[in-house]
PDB file of N, CA and C in Angstrom:
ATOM      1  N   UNK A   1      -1.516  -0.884  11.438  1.00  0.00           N
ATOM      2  CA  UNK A   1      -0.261  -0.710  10.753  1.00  0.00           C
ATOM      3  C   UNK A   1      -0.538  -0.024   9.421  1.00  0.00           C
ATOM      4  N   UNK A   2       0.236   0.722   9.421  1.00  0.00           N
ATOM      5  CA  UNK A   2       0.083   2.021   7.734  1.00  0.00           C
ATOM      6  C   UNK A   2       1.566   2.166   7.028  1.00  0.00           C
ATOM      7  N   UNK A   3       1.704   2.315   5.770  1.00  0.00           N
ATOM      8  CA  UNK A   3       2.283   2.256   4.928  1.00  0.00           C
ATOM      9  C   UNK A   3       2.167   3.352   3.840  1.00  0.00           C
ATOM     10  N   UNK A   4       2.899   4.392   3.855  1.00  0.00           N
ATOM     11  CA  UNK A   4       2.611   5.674   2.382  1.00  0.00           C
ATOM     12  C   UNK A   4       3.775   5.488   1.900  1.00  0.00           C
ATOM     13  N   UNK A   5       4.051   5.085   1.078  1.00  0.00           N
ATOM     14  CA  UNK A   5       5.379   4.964  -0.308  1.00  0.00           C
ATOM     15  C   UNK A   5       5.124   6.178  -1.868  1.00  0.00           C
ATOM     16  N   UNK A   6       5.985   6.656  -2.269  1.00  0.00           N
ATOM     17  CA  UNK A   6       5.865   7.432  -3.282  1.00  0.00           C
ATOM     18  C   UNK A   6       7.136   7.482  -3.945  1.00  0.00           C
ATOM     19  N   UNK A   7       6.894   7.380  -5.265  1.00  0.00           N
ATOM     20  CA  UNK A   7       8.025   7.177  -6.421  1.00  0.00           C
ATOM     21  C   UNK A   7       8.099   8.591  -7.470  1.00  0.00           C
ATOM     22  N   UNK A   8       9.391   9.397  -7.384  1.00  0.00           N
ATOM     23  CA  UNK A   8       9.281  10.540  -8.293  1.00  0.00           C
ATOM     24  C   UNK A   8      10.691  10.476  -9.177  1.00  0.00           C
ATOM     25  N   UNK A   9      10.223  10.644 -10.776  1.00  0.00           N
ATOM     26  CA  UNK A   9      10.853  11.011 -11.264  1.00  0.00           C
ATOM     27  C   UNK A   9      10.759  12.050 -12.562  1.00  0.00           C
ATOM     28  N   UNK A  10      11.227  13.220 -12.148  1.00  0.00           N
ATOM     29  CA  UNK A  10      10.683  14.456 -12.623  1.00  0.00           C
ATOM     30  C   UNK A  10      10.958  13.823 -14.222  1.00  0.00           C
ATOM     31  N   UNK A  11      12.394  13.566 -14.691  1.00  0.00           N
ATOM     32  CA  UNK A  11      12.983  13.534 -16.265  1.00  0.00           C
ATOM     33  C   UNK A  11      11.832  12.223 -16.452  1.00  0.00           C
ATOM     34  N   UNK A  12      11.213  11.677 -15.961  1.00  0.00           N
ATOM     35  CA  UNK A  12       9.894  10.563 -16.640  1.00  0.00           C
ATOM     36  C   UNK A  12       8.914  10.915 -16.412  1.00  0.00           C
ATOM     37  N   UNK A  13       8.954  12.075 -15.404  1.00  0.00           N
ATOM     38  CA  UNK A  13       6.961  12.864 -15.638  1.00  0.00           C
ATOM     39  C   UNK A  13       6.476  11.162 -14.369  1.00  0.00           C
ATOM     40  N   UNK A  14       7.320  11.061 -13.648  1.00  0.00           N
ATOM     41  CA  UNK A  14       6.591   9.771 -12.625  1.00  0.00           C
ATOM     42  C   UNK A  14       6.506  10.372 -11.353  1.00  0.00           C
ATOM     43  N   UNK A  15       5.587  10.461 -10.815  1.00  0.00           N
ATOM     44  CA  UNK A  15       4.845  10.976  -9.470  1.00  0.00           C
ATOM     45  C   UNK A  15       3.743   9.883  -9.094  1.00  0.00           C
ATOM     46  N   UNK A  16       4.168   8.673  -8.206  1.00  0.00           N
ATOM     47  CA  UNK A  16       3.416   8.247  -7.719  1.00  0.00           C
ATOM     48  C   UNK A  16       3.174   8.000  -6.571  1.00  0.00           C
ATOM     49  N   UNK A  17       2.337   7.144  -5.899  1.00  0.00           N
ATOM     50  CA  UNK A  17       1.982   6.824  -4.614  1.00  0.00           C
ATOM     51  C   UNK A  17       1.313   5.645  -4.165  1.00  0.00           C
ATOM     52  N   UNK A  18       1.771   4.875  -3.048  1.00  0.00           N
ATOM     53  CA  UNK A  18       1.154   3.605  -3.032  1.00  0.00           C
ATOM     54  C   UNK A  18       1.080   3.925  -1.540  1.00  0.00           C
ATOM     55  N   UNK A  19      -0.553   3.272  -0.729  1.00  0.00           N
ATOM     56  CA  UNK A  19      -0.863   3.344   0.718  1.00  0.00           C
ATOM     57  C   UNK A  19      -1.138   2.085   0.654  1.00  0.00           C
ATOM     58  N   UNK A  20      -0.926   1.808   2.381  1.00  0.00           N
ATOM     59  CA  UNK A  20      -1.005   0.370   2.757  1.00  0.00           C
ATOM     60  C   UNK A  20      -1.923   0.347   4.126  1.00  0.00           C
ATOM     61  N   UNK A  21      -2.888   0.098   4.701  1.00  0.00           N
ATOM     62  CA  UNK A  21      -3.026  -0.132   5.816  1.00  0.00           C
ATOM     63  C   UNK A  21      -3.958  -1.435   6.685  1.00  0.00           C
ATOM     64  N   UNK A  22      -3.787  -1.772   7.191  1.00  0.00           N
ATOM     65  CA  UNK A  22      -4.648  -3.103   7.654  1.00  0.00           C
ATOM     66  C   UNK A  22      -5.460  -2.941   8.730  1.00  0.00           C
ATOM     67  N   UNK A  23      -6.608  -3.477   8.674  1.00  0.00           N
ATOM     68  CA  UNK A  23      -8.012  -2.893   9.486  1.00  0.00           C
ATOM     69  C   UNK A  23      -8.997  -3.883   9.798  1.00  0.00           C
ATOM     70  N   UNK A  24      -9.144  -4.454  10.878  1.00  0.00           N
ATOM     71  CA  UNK A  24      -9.775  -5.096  11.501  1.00  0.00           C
ATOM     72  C   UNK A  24     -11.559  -5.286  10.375  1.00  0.00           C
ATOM     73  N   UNK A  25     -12.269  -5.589  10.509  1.00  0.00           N
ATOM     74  CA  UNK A  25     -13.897  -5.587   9.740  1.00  0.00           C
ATOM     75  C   UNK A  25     -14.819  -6.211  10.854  1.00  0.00           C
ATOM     76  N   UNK A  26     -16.042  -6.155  10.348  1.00  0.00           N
ATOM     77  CA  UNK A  26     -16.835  -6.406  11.145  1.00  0.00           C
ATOM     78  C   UNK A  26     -17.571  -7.887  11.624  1.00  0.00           C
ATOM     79  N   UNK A  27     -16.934  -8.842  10.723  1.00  0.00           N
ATOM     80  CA  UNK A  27     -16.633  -9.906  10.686  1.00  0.00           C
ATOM     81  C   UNK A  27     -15.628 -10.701  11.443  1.00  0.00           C
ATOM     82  N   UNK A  28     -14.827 -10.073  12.092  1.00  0.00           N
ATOM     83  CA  UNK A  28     -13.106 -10.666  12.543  1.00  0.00           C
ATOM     84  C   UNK A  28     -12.339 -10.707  11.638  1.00  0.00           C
ATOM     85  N   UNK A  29     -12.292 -10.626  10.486  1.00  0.00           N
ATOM     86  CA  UNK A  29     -11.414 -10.829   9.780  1.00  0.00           C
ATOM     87  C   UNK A  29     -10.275  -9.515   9.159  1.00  0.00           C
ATOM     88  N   UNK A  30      -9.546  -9.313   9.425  1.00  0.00           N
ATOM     89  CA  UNK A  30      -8.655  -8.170   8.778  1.00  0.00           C
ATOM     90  C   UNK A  30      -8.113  -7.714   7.169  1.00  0.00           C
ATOM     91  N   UNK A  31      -8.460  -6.675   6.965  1.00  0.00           N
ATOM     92  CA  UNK A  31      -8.397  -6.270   4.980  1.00  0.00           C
ATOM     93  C   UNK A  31      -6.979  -5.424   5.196  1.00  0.00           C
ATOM     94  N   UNK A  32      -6.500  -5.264   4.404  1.00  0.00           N
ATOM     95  CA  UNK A  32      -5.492  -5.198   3.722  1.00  0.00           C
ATOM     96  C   UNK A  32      -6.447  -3.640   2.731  1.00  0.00           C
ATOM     97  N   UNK A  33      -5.841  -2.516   3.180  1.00  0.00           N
ATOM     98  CA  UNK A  33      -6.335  -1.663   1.741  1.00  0.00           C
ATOM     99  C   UNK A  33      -5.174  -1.449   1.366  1.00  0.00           C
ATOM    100  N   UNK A  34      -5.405  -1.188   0.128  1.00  0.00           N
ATOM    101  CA  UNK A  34      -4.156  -0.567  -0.960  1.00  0.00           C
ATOM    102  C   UNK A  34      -4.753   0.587  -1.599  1.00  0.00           C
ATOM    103  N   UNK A  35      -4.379   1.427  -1.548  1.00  0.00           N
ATOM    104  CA  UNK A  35      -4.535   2.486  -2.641  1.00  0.00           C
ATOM    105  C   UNK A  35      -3.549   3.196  -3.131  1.00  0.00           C
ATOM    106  N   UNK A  36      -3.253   3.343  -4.719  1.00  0.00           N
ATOM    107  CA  UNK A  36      -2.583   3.603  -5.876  1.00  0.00           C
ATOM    108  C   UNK A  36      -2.990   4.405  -6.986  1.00  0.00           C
ATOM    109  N   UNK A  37      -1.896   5.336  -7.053  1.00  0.00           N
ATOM    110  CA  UNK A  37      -1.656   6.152  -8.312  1.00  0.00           C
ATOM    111  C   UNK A  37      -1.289   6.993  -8.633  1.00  0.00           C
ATOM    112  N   UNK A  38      -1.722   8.137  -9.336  1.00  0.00           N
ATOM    113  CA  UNK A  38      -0.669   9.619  -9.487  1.00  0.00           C
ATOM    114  C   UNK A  38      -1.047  10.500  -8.785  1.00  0.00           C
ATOM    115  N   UNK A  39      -0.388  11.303  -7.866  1.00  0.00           N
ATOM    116  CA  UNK A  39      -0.242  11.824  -7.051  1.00  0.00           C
ATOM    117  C   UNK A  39      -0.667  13.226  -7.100  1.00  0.00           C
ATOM    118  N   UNK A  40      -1.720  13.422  -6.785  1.00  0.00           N
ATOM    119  CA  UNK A  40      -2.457  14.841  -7.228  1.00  0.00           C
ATOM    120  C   UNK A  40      -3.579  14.266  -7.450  1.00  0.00           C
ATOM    121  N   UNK A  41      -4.188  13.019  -8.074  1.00  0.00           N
ATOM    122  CA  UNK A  41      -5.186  12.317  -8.632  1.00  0.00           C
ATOM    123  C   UNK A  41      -6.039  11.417  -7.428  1.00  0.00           C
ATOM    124  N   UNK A  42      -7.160  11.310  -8.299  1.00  0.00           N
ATOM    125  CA  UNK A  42      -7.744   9.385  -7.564  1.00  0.00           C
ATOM    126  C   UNK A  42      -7.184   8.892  -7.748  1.00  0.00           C
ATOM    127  N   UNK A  43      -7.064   7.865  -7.347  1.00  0.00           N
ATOM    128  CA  UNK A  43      -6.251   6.709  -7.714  1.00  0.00           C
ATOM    129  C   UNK A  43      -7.183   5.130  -7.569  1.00  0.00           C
ATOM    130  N   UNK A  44      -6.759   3.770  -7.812  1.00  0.00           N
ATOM    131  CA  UNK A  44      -7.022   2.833  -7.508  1.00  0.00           C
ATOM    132  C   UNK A  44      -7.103   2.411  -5.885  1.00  0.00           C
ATOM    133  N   UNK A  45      -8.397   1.243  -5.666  1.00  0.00           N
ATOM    134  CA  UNK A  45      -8.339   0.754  -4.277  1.00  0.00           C
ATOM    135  C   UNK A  45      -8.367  -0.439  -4.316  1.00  0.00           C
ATOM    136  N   UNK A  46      -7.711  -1.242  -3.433  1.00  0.00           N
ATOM    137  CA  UNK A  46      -8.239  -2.786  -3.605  1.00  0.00           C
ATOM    138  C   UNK A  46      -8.041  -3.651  -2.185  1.00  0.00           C
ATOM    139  N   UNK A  47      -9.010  -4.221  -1.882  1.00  0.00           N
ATOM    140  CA  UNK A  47      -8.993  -4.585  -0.206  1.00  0.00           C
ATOM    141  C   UNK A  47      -8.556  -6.380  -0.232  1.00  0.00           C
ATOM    142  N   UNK A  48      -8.480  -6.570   0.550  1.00  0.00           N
ATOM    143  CA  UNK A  48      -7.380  -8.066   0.579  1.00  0.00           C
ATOM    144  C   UNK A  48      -8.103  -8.663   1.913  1.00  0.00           C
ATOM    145  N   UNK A  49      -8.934  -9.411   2.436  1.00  0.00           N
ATOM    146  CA  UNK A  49      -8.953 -10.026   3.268  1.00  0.00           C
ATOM    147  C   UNK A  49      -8.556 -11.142   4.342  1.00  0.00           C
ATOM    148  N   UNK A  50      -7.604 -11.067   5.053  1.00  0.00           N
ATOM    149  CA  UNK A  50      -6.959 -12.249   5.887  1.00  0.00           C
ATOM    150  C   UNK A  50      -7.721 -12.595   7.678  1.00  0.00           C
ATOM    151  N   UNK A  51      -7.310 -13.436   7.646  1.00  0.00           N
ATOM    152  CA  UNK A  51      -7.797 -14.241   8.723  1.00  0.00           C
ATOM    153  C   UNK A  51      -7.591 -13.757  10.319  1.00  0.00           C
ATOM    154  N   UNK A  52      -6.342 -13.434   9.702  1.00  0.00           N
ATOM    155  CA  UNK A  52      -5.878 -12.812  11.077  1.00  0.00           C
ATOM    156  C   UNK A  52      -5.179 -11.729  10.919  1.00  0.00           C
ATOM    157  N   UNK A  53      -4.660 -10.749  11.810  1.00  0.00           N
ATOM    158  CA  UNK A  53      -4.064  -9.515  11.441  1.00  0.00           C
ATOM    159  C   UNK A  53      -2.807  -9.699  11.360  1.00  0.00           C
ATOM    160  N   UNK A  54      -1.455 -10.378  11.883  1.00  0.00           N
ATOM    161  CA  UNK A  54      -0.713 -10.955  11.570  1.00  0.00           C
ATOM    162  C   UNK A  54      -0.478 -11.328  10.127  1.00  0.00           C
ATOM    163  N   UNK A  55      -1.356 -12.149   9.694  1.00  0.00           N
ATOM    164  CA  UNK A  55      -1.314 -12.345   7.914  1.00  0.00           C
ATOM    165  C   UNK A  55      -1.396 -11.286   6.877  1.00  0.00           C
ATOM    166  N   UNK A  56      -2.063 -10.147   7.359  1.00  0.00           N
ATOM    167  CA  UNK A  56      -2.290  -9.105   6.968  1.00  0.00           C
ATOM    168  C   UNK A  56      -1.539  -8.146   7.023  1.00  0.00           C
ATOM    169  N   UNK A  57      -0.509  -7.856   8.350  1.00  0.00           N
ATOM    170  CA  UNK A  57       0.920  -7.268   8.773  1.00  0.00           C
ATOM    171  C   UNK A  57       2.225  -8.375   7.692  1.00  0.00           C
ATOM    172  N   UNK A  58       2.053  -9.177   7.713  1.00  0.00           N
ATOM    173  CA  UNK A  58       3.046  -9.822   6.646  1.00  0.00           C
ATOM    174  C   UNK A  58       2.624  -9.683   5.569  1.00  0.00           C
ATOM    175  N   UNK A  59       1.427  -9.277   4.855  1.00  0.00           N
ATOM    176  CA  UNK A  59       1.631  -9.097   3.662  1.00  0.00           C
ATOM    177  C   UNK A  59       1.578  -7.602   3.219  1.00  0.00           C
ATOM    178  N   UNK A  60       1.345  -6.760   4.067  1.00  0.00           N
ATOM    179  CA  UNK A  60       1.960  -5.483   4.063  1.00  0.00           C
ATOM    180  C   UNK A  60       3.213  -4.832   3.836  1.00  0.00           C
ATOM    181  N   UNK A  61       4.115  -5.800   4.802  1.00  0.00           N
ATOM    182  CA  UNK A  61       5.326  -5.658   4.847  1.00  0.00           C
ATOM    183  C   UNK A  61       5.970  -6.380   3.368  1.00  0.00           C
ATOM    184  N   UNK A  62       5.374  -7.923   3.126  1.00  0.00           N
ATOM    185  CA  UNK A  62       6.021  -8.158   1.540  1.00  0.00           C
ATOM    186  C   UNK A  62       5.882  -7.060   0.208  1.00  0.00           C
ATOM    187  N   UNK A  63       4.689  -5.983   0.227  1.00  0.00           N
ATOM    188  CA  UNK A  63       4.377  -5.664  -0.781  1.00  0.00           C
ATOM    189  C   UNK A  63       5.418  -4.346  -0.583  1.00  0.00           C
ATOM    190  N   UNK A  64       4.937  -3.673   0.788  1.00  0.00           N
ATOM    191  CA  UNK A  64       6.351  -2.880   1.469  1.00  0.00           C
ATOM    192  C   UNK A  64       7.931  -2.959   0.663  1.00  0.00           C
ATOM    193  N   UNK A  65       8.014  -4.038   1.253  1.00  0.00           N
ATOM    194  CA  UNK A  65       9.960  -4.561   0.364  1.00  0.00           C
ATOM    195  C   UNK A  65       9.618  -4.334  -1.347  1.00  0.00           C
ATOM    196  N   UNK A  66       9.057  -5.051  -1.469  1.00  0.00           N
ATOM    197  CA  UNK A  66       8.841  -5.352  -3.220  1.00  0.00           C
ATOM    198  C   UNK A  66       8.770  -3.596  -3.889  1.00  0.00           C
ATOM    199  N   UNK A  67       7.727  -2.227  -3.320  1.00  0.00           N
ATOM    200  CA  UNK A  67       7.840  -1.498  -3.538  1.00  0.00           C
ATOM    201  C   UNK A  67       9.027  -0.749  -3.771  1.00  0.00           C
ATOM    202  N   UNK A  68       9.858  -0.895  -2.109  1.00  0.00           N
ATOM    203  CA  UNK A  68      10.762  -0.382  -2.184  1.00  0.00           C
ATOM    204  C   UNK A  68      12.017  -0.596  -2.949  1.00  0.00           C
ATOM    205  N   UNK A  69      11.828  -2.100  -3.757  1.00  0.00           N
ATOM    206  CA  UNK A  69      12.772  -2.263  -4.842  1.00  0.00           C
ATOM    207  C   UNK A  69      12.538  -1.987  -5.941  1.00  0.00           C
ATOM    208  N   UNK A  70      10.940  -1.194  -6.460  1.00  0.00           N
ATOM    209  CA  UNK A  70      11.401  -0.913  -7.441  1.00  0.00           C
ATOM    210  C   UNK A  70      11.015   0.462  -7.436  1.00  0.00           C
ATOM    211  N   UNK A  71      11.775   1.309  -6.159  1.00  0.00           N
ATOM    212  CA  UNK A  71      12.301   2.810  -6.270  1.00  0.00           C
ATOM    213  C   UNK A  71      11.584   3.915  -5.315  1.00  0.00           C
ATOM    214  N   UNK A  72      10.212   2.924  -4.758  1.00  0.00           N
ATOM    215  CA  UNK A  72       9.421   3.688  -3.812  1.00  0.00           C
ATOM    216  C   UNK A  72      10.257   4.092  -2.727  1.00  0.00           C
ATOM    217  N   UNK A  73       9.762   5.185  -2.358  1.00  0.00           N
ATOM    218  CA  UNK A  73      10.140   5.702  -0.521  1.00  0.00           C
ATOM    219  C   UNK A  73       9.115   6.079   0.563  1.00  0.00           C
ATOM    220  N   UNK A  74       9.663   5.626   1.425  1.00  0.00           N
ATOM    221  CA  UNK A  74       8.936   5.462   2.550  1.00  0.00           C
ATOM    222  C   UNK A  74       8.621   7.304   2.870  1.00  0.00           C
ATOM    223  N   UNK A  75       7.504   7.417   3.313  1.00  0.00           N
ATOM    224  CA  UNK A  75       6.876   9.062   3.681  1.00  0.00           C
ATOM    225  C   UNK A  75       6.532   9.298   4.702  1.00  0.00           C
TER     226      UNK A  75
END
């Protein structure tokens, strides 16, 4: 499951981008990546580990909503 969100607002100079995707490891256990920031740029990464992929699809989807309220769109 994958997730690309991006927030623009030219009159604030805001161009961003937030990725989501969840990925099995070599362990059994499923991560959560995130990667964030300005759009043209590197950006930030940060991996999330859950138990099961399910836990990992729900918290995709919470960070999903939460984005999209404050202005992200789906890509």
């Amino acid at each position: 499951m994958k997730a690309h969100l991006e927030k623009h607002d030219p009159e604030k100079n805001i161009a961003r981008y937030y990725r989501m995707s969840v990925l099995p490891n070599l362990f059994g256990e499923w991560t959560l990546r995130r990667e964030w920031g300005r759009i043209g740029r590197g950006g930030q990464t940060r991996m999330d580990l859950f138990r099961n992929q399910a836990e990992a699809e729900s918290a995709l989807e919470t960070l999903s909503d939460a984005k999209r309220k404050r202005d992200y769109v789906k890509v």
